[in-house]
PDB file of N, CA and C in Angstrom:
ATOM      1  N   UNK A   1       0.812  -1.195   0.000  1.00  0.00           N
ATOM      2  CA  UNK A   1       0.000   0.000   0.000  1.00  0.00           C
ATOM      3  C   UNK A   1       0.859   1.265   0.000  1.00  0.00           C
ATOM      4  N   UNK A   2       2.307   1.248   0.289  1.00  0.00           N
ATOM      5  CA  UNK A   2       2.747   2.306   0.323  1.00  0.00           C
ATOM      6  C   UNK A   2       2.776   3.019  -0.723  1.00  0.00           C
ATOM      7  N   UNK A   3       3.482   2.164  -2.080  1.00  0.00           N
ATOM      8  CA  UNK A   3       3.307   2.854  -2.940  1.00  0.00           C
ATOM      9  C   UNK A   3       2.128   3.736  -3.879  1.00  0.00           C
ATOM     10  N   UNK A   4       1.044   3.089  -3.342  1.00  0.00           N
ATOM     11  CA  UNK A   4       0.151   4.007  -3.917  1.00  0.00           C
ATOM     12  C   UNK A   4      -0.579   5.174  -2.693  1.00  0.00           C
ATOM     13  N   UNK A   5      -0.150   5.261  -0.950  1.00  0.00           N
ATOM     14  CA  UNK A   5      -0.471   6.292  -0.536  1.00  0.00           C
ATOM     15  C   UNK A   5       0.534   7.520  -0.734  1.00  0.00           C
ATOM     16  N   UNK A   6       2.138   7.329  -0.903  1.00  0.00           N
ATOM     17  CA  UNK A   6       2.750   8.241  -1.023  1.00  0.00           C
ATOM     18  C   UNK A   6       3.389   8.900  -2.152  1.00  0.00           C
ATOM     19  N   UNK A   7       3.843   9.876  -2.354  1.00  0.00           N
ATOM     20  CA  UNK A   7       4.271  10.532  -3.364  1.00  0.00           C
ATOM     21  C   UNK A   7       5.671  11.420  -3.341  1.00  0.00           C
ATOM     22  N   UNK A   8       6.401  11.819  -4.269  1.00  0.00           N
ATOM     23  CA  UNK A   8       7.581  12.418  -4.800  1.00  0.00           C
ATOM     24  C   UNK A   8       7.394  13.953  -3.688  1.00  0.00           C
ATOM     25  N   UNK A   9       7.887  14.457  -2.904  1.00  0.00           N
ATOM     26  CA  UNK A   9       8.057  15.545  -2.351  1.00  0.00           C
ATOM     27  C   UNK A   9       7.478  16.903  -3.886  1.00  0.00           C
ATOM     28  N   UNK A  10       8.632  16.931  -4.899  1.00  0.00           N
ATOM     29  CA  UNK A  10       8.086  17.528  -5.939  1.00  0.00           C
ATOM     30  C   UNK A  10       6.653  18.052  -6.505  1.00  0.00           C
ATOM     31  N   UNK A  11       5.803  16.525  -5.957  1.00  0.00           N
ATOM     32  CA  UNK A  11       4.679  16.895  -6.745  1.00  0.00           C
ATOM     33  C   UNK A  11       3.597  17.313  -5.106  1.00  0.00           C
ATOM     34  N   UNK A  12       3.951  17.559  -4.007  1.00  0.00           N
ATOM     35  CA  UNK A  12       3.120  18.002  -3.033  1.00  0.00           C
ATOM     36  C   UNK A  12       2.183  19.285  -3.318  1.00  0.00           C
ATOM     37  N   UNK A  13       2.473  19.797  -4.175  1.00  0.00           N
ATOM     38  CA  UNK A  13       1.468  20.888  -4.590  1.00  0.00           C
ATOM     39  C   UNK A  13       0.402  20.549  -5.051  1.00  0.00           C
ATOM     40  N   UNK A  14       0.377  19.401  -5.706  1.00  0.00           N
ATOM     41  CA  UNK A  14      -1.000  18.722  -6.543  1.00  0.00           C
ATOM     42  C   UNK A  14      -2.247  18.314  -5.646  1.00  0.00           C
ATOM     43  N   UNK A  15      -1.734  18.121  -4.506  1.00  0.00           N
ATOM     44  CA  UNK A  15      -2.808  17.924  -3.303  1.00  0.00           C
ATOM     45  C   UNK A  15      -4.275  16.806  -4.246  1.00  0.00           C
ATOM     46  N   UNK A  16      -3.509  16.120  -4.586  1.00  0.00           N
ATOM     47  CA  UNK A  16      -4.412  15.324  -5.079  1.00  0.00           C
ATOM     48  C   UNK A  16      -5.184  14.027  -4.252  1.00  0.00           C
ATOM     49  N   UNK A  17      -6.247  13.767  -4.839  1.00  0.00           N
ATOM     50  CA  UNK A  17      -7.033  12.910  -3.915  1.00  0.00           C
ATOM     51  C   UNK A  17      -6.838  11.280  -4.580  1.00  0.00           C
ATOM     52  N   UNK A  18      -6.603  10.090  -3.515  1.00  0.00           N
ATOM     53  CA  UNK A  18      -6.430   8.826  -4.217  1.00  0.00           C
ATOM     54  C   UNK A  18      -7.392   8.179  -3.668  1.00  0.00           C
ATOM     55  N   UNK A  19      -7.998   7.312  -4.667  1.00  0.00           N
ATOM     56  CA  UNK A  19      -9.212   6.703  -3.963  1.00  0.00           C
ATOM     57  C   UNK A  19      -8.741   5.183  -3.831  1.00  0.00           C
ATOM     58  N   UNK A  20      -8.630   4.426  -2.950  1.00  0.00           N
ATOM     59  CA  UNK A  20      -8.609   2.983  -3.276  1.00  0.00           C
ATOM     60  C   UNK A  20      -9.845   2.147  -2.442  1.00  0.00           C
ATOM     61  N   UNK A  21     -10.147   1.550  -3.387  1.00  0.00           N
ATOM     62  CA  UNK A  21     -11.451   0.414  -3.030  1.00  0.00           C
ATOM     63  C   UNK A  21     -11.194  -1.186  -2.801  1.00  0.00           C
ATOM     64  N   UNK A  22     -11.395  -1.468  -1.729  1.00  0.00           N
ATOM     65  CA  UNK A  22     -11.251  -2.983  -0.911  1.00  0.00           C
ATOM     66  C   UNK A  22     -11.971  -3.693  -1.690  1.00  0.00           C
ATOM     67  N   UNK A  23     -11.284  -4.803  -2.307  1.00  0.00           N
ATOM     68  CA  UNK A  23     -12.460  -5.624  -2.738  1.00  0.00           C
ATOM     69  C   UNK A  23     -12.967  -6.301  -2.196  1.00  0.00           C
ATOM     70  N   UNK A  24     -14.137  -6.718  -1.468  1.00  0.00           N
ATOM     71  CA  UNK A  24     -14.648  -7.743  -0.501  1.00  0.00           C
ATOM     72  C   UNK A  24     -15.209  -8.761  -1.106  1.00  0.00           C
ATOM     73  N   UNK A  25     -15.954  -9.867  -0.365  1.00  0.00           N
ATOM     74  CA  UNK A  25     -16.383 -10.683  -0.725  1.00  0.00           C
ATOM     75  C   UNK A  25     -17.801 -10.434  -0.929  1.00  0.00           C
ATOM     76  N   UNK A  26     -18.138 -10.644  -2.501  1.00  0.00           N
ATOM     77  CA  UNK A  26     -19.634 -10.235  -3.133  1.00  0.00           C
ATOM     78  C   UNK A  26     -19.498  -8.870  -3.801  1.00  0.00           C
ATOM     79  N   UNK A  27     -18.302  -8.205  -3.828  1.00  0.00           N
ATOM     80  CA  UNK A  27     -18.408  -6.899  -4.647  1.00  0.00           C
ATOM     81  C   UNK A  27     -18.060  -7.310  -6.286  1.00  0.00           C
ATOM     82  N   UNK A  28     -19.105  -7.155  -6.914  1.00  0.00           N
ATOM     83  CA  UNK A  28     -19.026  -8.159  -8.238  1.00  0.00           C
ATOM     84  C   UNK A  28     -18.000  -6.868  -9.594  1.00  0.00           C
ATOM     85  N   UNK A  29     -17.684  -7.568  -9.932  1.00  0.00           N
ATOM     86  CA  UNK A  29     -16.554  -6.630 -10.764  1.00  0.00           C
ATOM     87  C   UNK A  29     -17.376  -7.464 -12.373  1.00  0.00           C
ATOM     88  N   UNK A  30     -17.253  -6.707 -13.196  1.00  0.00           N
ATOM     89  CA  UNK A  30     -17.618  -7.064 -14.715  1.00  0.00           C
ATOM     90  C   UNK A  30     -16.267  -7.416 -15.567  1.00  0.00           C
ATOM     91  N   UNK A  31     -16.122  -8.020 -16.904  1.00  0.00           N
ATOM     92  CA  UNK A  31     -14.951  -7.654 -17.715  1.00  0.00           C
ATOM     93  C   UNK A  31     -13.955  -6.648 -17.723  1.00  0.00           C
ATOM     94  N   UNK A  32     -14.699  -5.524 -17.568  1.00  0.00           N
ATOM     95  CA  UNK A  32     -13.915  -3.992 -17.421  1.00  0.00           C
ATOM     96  C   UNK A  32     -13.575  -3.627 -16.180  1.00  0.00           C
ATOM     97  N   UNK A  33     -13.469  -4.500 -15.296  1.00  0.00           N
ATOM     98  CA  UNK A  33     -13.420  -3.551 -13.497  1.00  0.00           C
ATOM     99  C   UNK A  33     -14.803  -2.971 -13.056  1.00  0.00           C
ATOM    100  N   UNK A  34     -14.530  -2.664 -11.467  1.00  0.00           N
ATOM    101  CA  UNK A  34     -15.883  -2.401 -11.066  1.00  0.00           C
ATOM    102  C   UNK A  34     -16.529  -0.891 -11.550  1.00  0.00           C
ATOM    103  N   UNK A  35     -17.376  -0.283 -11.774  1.00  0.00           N
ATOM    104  CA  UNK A  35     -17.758   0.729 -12.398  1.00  0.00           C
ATOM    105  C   UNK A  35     -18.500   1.578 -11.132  1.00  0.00           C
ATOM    106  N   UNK A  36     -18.027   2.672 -11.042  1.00  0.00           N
ATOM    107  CA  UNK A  36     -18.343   3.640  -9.683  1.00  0.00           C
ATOM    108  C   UNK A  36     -19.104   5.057 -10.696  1.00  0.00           C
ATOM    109  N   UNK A  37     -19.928   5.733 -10.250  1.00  0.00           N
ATOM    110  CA  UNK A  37     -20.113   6.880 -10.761  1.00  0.00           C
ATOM    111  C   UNK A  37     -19.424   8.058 -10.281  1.00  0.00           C
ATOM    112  N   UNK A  38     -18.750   8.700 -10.840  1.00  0.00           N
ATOM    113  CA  UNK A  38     -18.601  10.260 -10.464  1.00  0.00           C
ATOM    114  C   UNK A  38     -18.373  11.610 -11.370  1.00  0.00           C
ATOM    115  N   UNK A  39     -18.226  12.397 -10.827  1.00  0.00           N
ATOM    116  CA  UNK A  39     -18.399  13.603 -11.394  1.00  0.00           C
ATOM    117  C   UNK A  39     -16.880  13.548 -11.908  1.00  0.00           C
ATOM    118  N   UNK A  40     -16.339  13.533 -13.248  1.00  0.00           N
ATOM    119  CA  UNK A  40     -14.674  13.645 -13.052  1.00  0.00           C
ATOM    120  C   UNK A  40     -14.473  14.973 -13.041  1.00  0.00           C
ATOM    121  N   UNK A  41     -15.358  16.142 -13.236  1.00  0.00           N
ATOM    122  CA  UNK A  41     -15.096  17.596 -13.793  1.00  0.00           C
ATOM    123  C   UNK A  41     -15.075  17.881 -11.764  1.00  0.00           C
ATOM    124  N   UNK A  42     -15.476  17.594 -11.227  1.00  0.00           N
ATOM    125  CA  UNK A  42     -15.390  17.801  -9.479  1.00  0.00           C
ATOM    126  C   UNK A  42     -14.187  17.545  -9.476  1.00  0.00           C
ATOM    127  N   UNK A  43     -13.741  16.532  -9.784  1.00  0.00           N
ATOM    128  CA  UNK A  43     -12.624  15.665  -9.297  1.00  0.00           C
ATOM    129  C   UNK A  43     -11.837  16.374  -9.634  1.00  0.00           C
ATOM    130  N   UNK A  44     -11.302  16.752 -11.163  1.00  0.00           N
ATOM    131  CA  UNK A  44      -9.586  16.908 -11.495  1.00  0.00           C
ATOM    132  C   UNK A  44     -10.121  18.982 -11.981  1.00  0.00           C
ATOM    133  N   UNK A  45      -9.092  19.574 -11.629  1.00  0.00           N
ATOM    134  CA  UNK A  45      -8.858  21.439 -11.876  1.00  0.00           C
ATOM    135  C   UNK A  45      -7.890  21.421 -13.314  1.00  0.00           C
ATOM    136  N   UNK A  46      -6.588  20.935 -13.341  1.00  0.00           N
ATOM    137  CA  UNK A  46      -5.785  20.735 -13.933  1.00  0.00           C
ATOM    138  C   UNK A  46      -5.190  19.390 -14.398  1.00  0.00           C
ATOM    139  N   UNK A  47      -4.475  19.257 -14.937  1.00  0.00           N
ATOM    140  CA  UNK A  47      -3.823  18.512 -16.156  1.00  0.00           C
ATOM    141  C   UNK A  47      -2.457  19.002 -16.471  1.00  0.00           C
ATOM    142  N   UNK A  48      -1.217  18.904 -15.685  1.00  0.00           N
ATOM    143  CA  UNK A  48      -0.124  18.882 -16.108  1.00  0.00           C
ATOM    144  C   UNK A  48       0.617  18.280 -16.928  1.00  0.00           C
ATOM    145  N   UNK A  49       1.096  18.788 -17.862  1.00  0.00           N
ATOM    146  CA  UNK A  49       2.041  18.096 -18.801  1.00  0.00           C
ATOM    147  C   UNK A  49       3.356  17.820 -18.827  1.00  0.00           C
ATOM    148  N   UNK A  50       3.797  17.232 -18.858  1.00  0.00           N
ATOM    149  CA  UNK A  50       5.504  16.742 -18.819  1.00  0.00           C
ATOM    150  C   UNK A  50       6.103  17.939 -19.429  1.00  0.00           C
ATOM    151  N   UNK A  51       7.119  18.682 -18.918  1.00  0.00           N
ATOM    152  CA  UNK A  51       8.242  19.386 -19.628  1.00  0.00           C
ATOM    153  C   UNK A  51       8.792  18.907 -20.754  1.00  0.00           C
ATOM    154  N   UNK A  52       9.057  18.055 -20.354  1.00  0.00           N
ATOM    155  CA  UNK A  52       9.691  17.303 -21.798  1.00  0.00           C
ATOM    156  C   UNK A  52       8.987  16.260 -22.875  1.00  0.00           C
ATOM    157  N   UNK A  53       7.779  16.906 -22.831  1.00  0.00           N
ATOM    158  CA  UNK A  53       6.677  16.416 -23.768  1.00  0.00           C
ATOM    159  C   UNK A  53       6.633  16.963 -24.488  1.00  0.00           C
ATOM    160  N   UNK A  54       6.317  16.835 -25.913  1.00  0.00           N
ATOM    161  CA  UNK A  54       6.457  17.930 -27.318  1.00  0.00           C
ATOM    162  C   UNK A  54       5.358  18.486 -27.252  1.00  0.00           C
ATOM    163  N   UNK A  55       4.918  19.597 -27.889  1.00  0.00           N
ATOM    164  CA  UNK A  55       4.078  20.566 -28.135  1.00  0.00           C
ATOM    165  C   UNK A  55       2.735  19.541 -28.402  1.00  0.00           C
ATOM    166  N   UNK A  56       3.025  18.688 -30.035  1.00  0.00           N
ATOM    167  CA  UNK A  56       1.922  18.209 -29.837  1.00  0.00           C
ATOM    168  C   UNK A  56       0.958  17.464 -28.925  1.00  0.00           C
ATOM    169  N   UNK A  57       2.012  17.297 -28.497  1.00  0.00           N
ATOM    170  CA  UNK A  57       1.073  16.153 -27.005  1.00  0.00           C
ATOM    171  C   UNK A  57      -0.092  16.648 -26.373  1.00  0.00           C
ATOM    172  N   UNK A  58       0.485  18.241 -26.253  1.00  0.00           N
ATOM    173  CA  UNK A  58      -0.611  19.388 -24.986  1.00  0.00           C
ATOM    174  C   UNK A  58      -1.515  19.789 -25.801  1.00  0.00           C
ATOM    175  N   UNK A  59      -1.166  19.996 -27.522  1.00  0.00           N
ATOM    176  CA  UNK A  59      -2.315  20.049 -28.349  1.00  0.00           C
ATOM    177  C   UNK A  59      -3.495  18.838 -28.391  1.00  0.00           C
ATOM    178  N   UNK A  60      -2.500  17.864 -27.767  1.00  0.00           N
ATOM    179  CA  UNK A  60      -3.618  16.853 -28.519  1.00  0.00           C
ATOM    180  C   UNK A  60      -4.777  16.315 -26.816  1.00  0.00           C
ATOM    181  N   UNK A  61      -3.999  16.161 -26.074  1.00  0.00           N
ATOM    182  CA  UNK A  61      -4.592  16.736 -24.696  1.00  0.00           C
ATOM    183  C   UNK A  61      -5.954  17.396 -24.590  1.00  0.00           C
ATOM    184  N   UNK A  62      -5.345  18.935 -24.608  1.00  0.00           N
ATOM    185  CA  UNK A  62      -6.435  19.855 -24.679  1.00  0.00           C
ATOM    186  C   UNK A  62      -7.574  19.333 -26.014  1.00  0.00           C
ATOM    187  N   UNK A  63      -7.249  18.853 -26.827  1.00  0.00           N
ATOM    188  CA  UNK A  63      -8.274  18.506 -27.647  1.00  0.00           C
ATOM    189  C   UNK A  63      -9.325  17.282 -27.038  1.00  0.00           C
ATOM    190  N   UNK A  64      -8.641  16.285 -26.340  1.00  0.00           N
ATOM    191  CA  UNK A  64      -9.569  15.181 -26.196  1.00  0.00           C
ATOM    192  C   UNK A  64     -10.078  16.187 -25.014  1.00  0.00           C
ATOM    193  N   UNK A  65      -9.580  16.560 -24.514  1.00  0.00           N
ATOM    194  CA  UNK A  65     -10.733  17.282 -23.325  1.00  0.00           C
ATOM    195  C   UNK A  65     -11.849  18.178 -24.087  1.00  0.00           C
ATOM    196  N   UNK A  66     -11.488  18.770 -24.616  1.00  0.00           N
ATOM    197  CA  UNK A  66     -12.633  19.982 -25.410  1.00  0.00           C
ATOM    198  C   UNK A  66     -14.030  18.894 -25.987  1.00  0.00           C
ATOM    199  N   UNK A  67     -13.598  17.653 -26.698  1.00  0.00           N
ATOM    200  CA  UNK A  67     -14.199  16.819 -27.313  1.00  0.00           C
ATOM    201  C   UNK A  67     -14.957  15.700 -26.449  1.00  0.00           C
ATOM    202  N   UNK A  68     -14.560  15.874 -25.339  1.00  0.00           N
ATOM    203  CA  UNK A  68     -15.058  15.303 -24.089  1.00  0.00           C
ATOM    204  C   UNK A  68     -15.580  15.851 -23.297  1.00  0.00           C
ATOM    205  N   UNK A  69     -15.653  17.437 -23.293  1.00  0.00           N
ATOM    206  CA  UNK A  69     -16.598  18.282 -22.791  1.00  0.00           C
ATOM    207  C   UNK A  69     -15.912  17.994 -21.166  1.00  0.00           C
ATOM    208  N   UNK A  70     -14.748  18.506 -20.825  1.00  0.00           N
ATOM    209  CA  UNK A  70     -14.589  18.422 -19.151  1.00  0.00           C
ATOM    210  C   UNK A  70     -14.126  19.657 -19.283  1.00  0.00           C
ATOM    211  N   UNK A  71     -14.090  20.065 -18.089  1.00  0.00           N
ATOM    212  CA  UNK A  71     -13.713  21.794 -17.800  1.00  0.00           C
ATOM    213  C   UNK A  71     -12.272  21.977 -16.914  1.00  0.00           C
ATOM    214  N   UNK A  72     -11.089  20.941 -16.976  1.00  0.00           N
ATOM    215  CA  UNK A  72     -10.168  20.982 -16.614  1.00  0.00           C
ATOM    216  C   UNK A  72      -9.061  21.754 -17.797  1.00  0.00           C
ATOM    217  N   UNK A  73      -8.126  22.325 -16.648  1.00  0.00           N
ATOM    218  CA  UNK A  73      -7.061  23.509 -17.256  1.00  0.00           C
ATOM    219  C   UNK A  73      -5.775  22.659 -17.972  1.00  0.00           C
ATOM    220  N   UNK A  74      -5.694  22.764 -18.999  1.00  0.00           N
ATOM    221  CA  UNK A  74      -4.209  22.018 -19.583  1.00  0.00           C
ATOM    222  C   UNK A  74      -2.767  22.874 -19.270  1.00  0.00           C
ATOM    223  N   UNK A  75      -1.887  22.289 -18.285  1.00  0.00           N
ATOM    224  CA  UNK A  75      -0.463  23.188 -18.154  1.00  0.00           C
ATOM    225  C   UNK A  75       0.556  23.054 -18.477  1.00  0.00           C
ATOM    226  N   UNK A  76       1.378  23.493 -18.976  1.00  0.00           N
ATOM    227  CA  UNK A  76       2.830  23.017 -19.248  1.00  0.00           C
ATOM    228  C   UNK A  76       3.353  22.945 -18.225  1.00  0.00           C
ATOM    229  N   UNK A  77       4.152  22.071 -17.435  1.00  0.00           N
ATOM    230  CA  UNK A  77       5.002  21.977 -16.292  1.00  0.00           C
ATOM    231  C   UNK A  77       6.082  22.476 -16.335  1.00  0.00           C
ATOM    232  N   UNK A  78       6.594  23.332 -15.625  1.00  0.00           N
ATOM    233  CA  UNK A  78       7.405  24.232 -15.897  1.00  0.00           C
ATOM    234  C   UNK A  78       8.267  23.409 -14.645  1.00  0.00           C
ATOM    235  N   UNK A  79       8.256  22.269 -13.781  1.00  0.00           N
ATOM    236  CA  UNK A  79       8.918  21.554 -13.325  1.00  0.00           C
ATOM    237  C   UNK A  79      10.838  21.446 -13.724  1.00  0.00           C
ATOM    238  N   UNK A  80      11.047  21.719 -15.023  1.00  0.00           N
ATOM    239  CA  UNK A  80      12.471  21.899 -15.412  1.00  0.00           C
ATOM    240  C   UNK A  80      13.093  23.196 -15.477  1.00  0.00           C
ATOM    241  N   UNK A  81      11.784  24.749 -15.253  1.00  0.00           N
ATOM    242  CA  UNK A  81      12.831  25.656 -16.071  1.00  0.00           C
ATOM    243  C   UNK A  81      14.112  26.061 -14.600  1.00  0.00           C
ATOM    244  N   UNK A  82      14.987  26.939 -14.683  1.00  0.00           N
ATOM    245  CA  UNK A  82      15.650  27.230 -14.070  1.00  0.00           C
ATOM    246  C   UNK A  82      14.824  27.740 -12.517  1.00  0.00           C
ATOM    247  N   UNK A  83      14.991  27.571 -11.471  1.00  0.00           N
ATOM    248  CA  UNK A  83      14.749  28.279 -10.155  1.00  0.00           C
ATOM    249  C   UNK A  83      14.846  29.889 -10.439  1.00  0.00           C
ATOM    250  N   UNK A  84      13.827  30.233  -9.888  1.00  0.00           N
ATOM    251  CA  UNK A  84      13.873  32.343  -9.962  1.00  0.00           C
ATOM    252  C   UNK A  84      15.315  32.980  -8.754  1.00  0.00           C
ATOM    253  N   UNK A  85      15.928  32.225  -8.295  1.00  0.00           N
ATOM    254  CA  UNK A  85      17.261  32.724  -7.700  1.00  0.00           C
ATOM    255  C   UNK A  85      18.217  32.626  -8.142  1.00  0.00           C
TER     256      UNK A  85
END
């Protein structure tokens, strides 16, 4: 379990939420995994992109979102540029 409660110091700003679900006995799962409803536009603000991801990538990103109708922000991660000191 550790690895999926903790995270890289780096990315502590993301304050992101992890959900994990127990599977018990009688929780029936289909072909595809178990299927939960939620809001994903609640869920996620942003969408960071790798620094060292090419241009098209964030084009193509922001597109499946537009085409998917979610209202999350596409960012370039600026994770590599130089420190402001």
């Amino acid at each position: 379990m550790n690895r999926l409660l903790h995270k890289r110091c780096n990315y502590s700003f993301e304050q992101e939420l992890r959900a994990i679900i127990r599977i018990e006995d009688g929780f029936n799962f289909d072909e595809g995994g178990a299927k939960l409803k939620i809001n994903i536009n609640s869920l996620i603000e942003n969408i960071y992109i790798s620094p060292s991801s090419p241009k098209w990538f964030s084009e193509l990103v922001k597109l499946v979102i537009k085409n998917c109708k979610f209202n999350f922000n596409v960012i370039n991660s600026t994770l590599d540029n130089d420190p402001p000191f």
